[in-house]
C-alpha atoms as a PDB file:
ATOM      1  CA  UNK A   1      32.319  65.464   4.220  1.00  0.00           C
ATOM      2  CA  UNK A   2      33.718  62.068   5.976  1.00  0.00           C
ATOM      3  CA  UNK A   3      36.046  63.464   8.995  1.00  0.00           C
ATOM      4  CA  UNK A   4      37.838  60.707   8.766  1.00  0.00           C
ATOM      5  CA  UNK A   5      38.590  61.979   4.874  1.00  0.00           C
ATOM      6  CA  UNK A   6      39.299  65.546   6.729  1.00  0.00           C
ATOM      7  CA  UNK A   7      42.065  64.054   9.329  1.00  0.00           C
ATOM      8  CA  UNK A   8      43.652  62.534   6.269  1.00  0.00           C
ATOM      9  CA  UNK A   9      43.791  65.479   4.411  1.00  0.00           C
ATOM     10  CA  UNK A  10      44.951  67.431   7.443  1.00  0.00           C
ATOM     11  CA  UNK A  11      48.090  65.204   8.181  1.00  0.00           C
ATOM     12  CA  UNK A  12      48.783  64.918   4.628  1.00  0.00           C
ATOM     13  CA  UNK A  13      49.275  68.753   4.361  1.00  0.00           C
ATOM     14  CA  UNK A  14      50.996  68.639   7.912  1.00  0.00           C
ATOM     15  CA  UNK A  15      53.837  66.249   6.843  1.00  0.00           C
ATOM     16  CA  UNK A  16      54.167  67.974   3.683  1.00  0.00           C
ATOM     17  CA  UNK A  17      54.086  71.076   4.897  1.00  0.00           C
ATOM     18  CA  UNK A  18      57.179  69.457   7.807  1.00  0.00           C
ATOM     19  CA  UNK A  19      59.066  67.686   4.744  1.00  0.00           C
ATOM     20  CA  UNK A  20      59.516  71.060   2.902  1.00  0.00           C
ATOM     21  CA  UNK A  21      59.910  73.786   5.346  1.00  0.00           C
ATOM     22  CA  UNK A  22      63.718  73.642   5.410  1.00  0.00           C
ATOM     23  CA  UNK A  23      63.673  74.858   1.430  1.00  0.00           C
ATOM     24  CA  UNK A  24      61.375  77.501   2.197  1.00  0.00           C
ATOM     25  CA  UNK A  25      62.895  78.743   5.879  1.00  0.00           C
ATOM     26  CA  UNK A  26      64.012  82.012   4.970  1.00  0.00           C
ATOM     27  CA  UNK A  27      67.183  82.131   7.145  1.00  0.00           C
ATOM     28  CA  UNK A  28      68.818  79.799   9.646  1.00  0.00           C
ATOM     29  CA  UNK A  29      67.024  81.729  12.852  1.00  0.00           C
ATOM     30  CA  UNK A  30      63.612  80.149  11.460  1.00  0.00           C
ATOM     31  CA  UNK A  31      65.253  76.873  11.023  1.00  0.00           C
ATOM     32  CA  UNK A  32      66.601  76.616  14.234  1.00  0.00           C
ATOM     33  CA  UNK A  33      63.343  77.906  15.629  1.00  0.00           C
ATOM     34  CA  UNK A  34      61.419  74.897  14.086  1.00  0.00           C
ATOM     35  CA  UNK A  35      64.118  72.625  15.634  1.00  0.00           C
ATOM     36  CA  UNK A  36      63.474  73.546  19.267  1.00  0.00           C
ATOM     37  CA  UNK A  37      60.061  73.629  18.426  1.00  0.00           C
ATOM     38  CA  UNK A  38      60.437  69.885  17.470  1.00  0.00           C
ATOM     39  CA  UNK A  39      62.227  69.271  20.288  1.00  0.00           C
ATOM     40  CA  UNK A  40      60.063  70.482  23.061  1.00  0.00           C
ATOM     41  CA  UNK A  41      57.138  68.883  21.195  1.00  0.00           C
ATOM     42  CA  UNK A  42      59.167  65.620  22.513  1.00  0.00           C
ATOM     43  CA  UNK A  43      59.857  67.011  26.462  1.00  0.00           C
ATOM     44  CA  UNK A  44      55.865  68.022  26.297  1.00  0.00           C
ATOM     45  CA  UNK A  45      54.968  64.833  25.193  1.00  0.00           C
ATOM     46  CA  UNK A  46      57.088  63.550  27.760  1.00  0.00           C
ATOM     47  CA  UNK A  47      55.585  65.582  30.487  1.00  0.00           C
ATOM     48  CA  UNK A  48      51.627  65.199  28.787  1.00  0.00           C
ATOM     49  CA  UNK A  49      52.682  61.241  29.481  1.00  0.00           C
ATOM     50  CA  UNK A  50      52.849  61.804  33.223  1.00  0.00           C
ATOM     51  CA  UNK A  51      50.259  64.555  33.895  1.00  0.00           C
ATOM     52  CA  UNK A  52      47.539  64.565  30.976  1.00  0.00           C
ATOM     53  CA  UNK A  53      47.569  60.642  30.956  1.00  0.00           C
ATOM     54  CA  UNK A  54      49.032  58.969  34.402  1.00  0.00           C
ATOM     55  CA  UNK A  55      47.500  62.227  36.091  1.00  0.00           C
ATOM     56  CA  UNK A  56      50.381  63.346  38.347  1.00  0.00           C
ATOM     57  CA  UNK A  57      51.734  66.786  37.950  1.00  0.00           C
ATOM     58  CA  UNK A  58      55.362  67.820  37.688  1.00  0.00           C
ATOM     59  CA  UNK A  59      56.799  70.895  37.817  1.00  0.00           C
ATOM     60  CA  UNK A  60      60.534  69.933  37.800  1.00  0.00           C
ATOM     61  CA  UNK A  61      60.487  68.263  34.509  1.00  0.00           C
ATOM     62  CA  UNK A  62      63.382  70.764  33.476  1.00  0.00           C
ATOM     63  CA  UNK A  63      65.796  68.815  35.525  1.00  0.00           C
ATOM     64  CA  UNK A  64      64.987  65.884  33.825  1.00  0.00           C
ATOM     65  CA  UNK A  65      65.343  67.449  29.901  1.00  0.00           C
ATOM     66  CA  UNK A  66      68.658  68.743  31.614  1.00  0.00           C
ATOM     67  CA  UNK A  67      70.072  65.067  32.738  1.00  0.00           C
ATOM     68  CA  UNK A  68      69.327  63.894  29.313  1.00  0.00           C
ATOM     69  CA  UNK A  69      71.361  67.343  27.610  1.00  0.00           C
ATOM     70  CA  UNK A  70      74.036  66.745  29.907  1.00  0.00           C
ATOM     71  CA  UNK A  71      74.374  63.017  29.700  1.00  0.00           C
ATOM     72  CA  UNK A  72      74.779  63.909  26.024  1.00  0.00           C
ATOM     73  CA  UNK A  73      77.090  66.053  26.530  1.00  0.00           C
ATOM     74  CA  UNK A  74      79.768  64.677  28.689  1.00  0.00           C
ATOM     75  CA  UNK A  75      80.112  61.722  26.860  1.00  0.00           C
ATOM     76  CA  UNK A  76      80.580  63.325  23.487  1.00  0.00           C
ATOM     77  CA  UNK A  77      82.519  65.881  24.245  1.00  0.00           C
ATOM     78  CA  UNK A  78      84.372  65.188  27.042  1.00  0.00           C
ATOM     79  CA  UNK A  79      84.922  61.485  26.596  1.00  0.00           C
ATOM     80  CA  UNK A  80      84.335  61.566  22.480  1.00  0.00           C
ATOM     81  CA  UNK A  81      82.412  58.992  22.658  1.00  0.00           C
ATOM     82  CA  UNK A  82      79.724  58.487  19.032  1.00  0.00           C
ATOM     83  CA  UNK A  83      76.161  60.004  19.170  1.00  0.00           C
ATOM     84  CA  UNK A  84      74.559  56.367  19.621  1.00  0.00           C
ATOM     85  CA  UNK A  85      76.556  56.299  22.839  1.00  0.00           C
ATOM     86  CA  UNK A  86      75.382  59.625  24.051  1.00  0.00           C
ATOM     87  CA  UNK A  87      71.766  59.147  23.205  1.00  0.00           C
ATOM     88  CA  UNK A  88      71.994  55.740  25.321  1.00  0.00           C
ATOM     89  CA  UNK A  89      73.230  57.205  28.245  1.00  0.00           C
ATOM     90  CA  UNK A  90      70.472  60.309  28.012  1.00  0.00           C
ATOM     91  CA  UNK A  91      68.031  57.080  27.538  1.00  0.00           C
ATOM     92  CA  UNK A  92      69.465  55.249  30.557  1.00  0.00           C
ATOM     93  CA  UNK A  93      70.793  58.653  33.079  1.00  0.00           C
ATOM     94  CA  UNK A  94      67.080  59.979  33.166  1.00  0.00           C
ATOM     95  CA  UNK A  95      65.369  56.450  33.710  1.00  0.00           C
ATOM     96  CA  UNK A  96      67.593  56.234  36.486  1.00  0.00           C
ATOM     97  CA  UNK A  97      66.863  59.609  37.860  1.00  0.00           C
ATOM     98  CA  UNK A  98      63.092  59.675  37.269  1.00  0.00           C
ATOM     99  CA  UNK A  99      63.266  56.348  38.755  1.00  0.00           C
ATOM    100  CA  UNK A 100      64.748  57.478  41.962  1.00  0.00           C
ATOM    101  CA  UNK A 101      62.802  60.948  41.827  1.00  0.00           C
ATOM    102  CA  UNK A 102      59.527  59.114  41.073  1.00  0.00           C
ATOM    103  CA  UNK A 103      59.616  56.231  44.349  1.00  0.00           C
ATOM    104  CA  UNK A 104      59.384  58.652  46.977  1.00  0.00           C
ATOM    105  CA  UNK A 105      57.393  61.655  44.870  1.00  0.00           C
ATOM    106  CA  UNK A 106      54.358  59.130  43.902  1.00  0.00           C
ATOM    107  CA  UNK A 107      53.796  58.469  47.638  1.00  0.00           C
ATOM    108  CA  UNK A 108      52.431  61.994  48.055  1.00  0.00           C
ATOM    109  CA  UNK A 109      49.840  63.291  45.749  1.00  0.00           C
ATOM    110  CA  UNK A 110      48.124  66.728  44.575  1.00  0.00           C
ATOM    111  CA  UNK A 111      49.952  70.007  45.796  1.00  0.00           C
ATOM    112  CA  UNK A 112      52.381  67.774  47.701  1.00  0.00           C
ATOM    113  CA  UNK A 113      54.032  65.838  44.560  1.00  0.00           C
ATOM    114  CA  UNK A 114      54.649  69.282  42.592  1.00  0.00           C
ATOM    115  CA  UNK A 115      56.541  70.389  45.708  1.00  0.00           C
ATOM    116  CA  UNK A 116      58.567  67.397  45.594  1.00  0.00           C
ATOM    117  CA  UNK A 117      59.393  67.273  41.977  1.00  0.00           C
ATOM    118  CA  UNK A 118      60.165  71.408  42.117  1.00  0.00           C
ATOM    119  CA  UNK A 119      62.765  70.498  44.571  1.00  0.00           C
ATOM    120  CA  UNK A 120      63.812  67.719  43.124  1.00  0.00           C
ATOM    121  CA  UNK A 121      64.134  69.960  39.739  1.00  0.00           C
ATOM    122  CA  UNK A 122      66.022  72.543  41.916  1.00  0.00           C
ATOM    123  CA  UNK A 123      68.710  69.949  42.991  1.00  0.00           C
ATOM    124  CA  UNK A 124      69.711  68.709  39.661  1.00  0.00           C
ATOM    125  CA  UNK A 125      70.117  72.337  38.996  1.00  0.00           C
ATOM    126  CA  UNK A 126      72.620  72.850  41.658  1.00  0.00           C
ATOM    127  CA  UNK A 127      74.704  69.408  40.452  1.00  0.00           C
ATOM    128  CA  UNK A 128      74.826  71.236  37.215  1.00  0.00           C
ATOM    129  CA  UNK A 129      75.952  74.908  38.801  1.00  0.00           C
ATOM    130  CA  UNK A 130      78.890  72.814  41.392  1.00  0.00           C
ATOM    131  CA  UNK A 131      79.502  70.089  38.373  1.00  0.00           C
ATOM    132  CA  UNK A 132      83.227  71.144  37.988  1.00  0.00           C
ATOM    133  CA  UNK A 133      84.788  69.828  35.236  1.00  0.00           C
ATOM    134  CA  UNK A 134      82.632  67.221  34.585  1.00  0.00           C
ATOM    135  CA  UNK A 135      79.414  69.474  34.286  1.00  0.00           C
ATOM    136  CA  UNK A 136      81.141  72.408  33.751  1.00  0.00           C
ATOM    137  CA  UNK A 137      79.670  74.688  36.710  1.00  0.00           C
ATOM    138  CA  UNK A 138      77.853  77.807  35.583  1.00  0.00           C
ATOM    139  CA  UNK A 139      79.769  77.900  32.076  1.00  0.00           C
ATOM    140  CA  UNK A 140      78.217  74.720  30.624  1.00  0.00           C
ATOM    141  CA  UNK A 141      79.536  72.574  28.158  1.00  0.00           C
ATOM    142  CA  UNK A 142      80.030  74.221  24.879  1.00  0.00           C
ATOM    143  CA  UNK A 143      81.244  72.270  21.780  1.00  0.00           C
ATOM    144  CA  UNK A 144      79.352  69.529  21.289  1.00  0.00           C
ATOM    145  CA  UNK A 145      79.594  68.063  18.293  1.00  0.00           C
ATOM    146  CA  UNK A 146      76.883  68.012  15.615  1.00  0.00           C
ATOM    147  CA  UNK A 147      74.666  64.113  15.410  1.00  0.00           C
ATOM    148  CA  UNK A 148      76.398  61.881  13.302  1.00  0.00           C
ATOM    149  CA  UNK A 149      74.095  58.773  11.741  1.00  0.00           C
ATOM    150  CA  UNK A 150      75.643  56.161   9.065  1.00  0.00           C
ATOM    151  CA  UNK A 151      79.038  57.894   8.938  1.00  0.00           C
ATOM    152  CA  UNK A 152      77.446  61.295   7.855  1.00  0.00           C
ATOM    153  CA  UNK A 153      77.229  65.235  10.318  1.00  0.00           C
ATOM    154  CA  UNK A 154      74.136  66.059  10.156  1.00  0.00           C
ATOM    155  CA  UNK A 155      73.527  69.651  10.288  1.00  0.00           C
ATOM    156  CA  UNK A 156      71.006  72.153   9.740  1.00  0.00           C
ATOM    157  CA  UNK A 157      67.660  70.651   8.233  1.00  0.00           C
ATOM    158  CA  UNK A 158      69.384  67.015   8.587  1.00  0.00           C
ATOM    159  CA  UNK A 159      69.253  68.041  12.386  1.00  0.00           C
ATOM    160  CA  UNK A 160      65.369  69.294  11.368  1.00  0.00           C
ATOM    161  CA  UNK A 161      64.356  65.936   9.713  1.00  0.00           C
ATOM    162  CA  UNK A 162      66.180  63.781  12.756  1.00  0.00           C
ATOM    163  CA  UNK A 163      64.216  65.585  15.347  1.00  0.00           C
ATOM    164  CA  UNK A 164      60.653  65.666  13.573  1.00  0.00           C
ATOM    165  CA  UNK A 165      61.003  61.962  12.592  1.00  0.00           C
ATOM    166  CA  UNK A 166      61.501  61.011  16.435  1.00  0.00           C
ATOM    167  CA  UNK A 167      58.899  63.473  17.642  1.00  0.00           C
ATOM    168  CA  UNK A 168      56.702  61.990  15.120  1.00  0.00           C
ATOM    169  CA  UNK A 169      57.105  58.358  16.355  1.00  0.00           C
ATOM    170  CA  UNK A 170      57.070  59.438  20.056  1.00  0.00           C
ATOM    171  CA  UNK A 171      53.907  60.741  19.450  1.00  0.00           C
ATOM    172  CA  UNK A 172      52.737  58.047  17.507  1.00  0.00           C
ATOM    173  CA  UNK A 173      53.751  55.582  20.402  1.00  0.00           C
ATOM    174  CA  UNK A 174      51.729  57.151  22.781  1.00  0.00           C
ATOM    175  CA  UNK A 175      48.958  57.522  20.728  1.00  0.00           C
ATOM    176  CA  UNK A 176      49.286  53.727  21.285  1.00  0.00           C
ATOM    177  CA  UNK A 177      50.138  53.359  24.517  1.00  0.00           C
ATOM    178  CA  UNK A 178      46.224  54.684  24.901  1.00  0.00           C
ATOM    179  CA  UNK A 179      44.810  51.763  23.332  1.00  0.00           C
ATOM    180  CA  UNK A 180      47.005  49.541  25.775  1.00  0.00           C
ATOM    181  CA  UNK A 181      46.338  48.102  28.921  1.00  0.00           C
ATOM    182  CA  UNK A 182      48.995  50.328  30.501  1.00  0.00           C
ATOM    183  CA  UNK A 183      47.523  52.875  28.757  1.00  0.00           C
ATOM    184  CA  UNK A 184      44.039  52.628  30.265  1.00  0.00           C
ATOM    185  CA  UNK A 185      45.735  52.065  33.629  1.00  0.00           C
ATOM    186  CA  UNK A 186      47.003  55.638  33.232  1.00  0.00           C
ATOM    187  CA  UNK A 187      43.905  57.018  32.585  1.00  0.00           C
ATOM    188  CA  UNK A 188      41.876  55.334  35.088  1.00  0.00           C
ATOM    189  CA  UNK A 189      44.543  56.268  37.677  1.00  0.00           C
ATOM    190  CA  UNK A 190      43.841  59.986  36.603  1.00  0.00           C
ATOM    191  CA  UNK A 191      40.057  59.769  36.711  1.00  0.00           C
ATOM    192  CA  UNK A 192      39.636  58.119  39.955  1.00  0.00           C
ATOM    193  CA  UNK A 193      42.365  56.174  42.072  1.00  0.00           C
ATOM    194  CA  UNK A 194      39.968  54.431  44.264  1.00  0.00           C
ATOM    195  CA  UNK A 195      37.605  53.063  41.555  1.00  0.00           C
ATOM    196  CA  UNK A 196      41.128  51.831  39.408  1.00  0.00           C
ATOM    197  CA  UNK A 197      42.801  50.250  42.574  1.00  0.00           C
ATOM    198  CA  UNK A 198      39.094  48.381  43.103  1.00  0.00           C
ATOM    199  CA  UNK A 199      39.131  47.321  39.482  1.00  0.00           C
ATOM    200  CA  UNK A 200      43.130  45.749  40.305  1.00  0.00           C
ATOM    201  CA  UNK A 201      45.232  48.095  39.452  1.00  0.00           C
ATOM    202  CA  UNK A 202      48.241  49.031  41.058  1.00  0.00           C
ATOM    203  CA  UNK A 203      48.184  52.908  41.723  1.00  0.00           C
ATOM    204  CA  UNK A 204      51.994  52.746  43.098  1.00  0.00           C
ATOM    205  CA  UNK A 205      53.478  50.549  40.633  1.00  0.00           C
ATOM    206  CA  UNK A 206      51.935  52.174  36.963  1.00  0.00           C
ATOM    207  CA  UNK A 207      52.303  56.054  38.574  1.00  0.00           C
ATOM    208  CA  UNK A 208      55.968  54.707  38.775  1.00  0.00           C
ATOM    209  CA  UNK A 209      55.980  53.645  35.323  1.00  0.00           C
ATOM    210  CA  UNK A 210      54.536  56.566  33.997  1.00  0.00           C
ATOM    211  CA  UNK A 211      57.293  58.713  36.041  1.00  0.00           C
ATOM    212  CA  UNK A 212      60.013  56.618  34.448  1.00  0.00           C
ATOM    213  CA  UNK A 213      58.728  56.890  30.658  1.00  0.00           C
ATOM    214  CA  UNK A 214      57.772  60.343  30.976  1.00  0.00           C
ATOM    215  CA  UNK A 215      62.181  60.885  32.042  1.00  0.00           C
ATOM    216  CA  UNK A 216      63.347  59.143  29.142  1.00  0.00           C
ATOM    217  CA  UNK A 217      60.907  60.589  26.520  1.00  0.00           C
ATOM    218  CA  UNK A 218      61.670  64.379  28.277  1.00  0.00           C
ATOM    219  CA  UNK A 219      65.711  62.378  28.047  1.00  0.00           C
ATOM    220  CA  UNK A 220      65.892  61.692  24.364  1.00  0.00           C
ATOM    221  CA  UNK A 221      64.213  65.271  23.714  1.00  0.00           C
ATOM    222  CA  UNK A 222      67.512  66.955  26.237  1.00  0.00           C
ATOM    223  CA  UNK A 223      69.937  64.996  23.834  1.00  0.00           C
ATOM    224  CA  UNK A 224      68.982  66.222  20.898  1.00  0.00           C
ATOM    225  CA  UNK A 225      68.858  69.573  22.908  1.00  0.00           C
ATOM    226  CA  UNK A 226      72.622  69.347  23.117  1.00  0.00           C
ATOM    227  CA  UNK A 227      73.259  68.368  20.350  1.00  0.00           C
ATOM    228  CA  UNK A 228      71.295  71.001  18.058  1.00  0.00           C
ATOM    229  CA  UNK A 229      72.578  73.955  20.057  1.00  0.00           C
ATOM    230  CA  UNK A 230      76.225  72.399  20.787  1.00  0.00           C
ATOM    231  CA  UNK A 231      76.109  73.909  24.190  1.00  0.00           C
ATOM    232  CA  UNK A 232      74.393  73.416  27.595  1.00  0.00           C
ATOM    233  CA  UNK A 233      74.472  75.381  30.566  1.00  0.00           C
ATOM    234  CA  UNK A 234      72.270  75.781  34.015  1.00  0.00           C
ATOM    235  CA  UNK A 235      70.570  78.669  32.608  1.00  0.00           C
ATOM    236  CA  UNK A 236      68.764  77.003  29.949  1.00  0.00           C
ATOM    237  CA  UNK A 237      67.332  74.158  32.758  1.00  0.00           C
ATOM    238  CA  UNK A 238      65.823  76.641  35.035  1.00  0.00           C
ATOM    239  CA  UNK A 239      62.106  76.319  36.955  1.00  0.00           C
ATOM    240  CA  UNK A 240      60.721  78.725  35.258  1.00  0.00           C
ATOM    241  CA  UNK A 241      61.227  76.544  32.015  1.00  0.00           C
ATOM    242  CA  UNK A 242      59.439  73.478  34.045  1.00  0.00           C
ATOM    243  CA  UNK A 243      56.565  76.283  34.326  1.00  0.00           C
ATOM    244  CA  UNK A 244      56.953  77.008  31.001  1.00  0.00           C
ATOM    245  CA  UNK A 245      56.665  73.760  30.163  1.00  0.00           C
ATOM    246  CA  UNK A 246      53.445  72.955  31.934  1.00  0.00           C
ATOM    247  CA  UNK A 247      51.723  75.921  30.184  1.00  0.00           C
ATOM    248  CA  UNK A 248      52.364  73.815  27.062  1.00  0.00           C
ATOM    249  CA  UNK A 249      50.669  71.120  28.029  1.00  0.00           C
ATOM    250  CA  UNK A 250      47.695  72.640  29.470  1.00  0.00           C
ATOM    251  CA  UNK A 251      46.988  75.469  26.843  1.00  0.00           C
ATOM    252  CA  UNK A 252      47.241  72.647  23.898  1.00  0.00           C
ATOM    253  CA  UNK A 253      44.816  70.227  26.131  1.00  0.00           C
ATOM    254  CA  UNK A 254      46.302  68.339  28.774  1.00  0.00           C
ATOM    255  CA  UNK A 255      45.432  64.335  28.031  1.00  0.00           C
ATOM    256  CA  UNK A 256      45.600  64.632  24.465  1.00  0.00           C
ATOM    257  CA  UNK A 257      48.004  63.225  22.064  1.00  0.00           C
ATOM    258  CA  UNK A 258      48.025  66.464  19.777  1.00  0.00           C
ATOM    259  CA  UNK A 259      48.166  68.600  22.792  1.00  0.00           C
ATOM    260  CA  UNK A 260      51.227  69.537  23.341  1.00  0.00           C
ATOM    261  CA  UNK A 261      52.034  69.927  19.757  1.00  0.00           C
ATOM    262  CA  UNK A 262      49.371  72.598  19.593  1.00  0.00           C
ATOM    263  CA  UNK A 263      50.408  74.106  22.548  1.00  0.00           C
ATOM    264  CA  UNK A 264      54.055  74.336  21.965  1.00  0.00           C
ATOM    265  CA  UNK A 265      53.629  75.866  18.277  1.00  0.00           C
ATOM    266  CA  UNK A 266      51.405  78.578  20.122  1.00  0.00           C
ATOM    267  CA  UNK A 267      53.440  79.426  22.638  1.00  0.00           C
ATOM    268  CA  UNK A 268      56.747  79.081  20.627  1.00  0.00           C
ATOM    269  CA  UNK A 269      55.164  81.606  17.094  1.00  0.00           C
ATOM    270  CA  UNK A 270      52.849  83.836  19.130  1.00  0.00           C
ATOM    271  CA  UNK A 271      56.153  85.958  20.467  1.00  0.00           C
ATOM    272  CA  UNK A 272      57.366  85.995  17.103  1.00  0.00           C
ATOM    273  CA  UNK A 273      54.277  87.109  15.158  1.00  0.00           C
ATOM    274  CA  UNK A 274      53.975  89.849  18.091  1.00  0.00           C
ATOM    275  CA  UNK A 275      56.920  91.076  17.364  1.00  0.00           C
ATOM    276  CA  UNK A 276      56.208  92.193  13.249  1.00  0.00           C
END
């Protein structure tokens, strides 16, 4: 049989199988179960961008999917400002941050750069605990209100659809950013630094790139964070989910666009079916 016929068939079934679940979801644990796994499909793909592809690995990506949750979060709830607003500032907070995490992380490598970004992960952690009002110290931020897109709430499996549809271009998008010339920068960074800075490439500058995409991908998945569960707090941002996290991407296949996907179903159903 053509595998080209196969992958056809397989994604057909996929997005079926995506488009209907929230008829078939036999209570709303299940459905909000597929929702976070949606959205940590997006944070892994965030984090896959930075260590499968650019070749650098993070273990403080938590902090990041937290400035995006709490951007959301303090603008929407305690300034009421629209979803579009919120979702900007998650987009713009964690560029920022990954941009000023990421110039002087990338000029360390190996065992040295996951000690910087765990500390770095650890700091934002401690904003968020001695936040006061704004962050709303070790009680969070509860009450955020539900997405709302051409004048409608969405709720439930219009919260589903919303996140699958964004992980689904996400991970279209860097299925495309392989084919680019950024894209093969990554990669040749990650297979051999010397050999891609003799070939003209700039190891500081598209490391830095891939640190600052990687924030606002793991960003826009912390918004919708917020905004599915209507509540943040430190506790859900800890290290150990920045481990967690990691173990995604690696058991899926690090470097692979459909690795994190795999890797985050796994690691999300296997508890559950152990459980029956």
């Amino acid at each position: 049989m053509n595998p080209s016929i196969v992958k056809i068939g397989f994604l057909v079934v996929l997005l079926l199988g995506l488009a209907l679940f929230p008829m078939f979801a036999a209570n709303d644990y299940y459905l909000h179960m597929a929702q976070m796994i949606g959205i940590t499909i997006i944070v892994t793909q965030g984090l896959n961008l930075l260590s499968g592809f650019a070749g650098q690995i993070s273990l403080g990506h938590a902090g990041l999917y937290a400035i995006g949750a709490y951007a959301a979060a303090i603008l929407t709830t305690n300034y009421e400002m629209p979803f579009i607003a919120g979702l900007a500032a998650s987009i713009i907070c964690s560029a920022i941050v990954g941009l000023l995490i990421g110039i002087p992380a990338l000029r360390v490598k190996g065992h040295y750069l996951a000690m910087v970004t765990i500390g770095a992960g650890i700091i934002i952690e401690k904003v968020m605990h001695e936040g006061g009002d704004l962050t709303g110290g070790f009680a969070g931020i509860s009450g955020i209100p539900s997405p709302e897109m051409f004048g409608y709430s969405l709720t439930g499996a219009g919260i589903y659809y919303m996140i699958f549809v964004s992980a689904g271009v996400i991970t279209l998008l860097l299925w495309n950013l392989t084919r680019t010339r950024p894209g093969r920068a990554f990669l040749a960074l990650r297979d051999s630094e010397t050999a891609a800075e003799a070939m003209g490439i700039s190891r500081y500058r598209y490391k830095l790139i891939a640190f600052v995409l990687s924030a606002v991908i793991t960003g826009i998945g912390g918004n919708m964070y917020a905004h599915t569960n209507n509540y943040v707090s430190p506790d859900s941002f800890t290290s150990h989910l920045s481990i967690f996290l990691i173990a995604m991407v690696i058991l899926g296949g690090m470097g692979t666009v459909i690795g994190p996907i795999i890797g985050t179903v796994l690691l999300y159903i296997l508890p559950e079916v152990l459980r029956l």
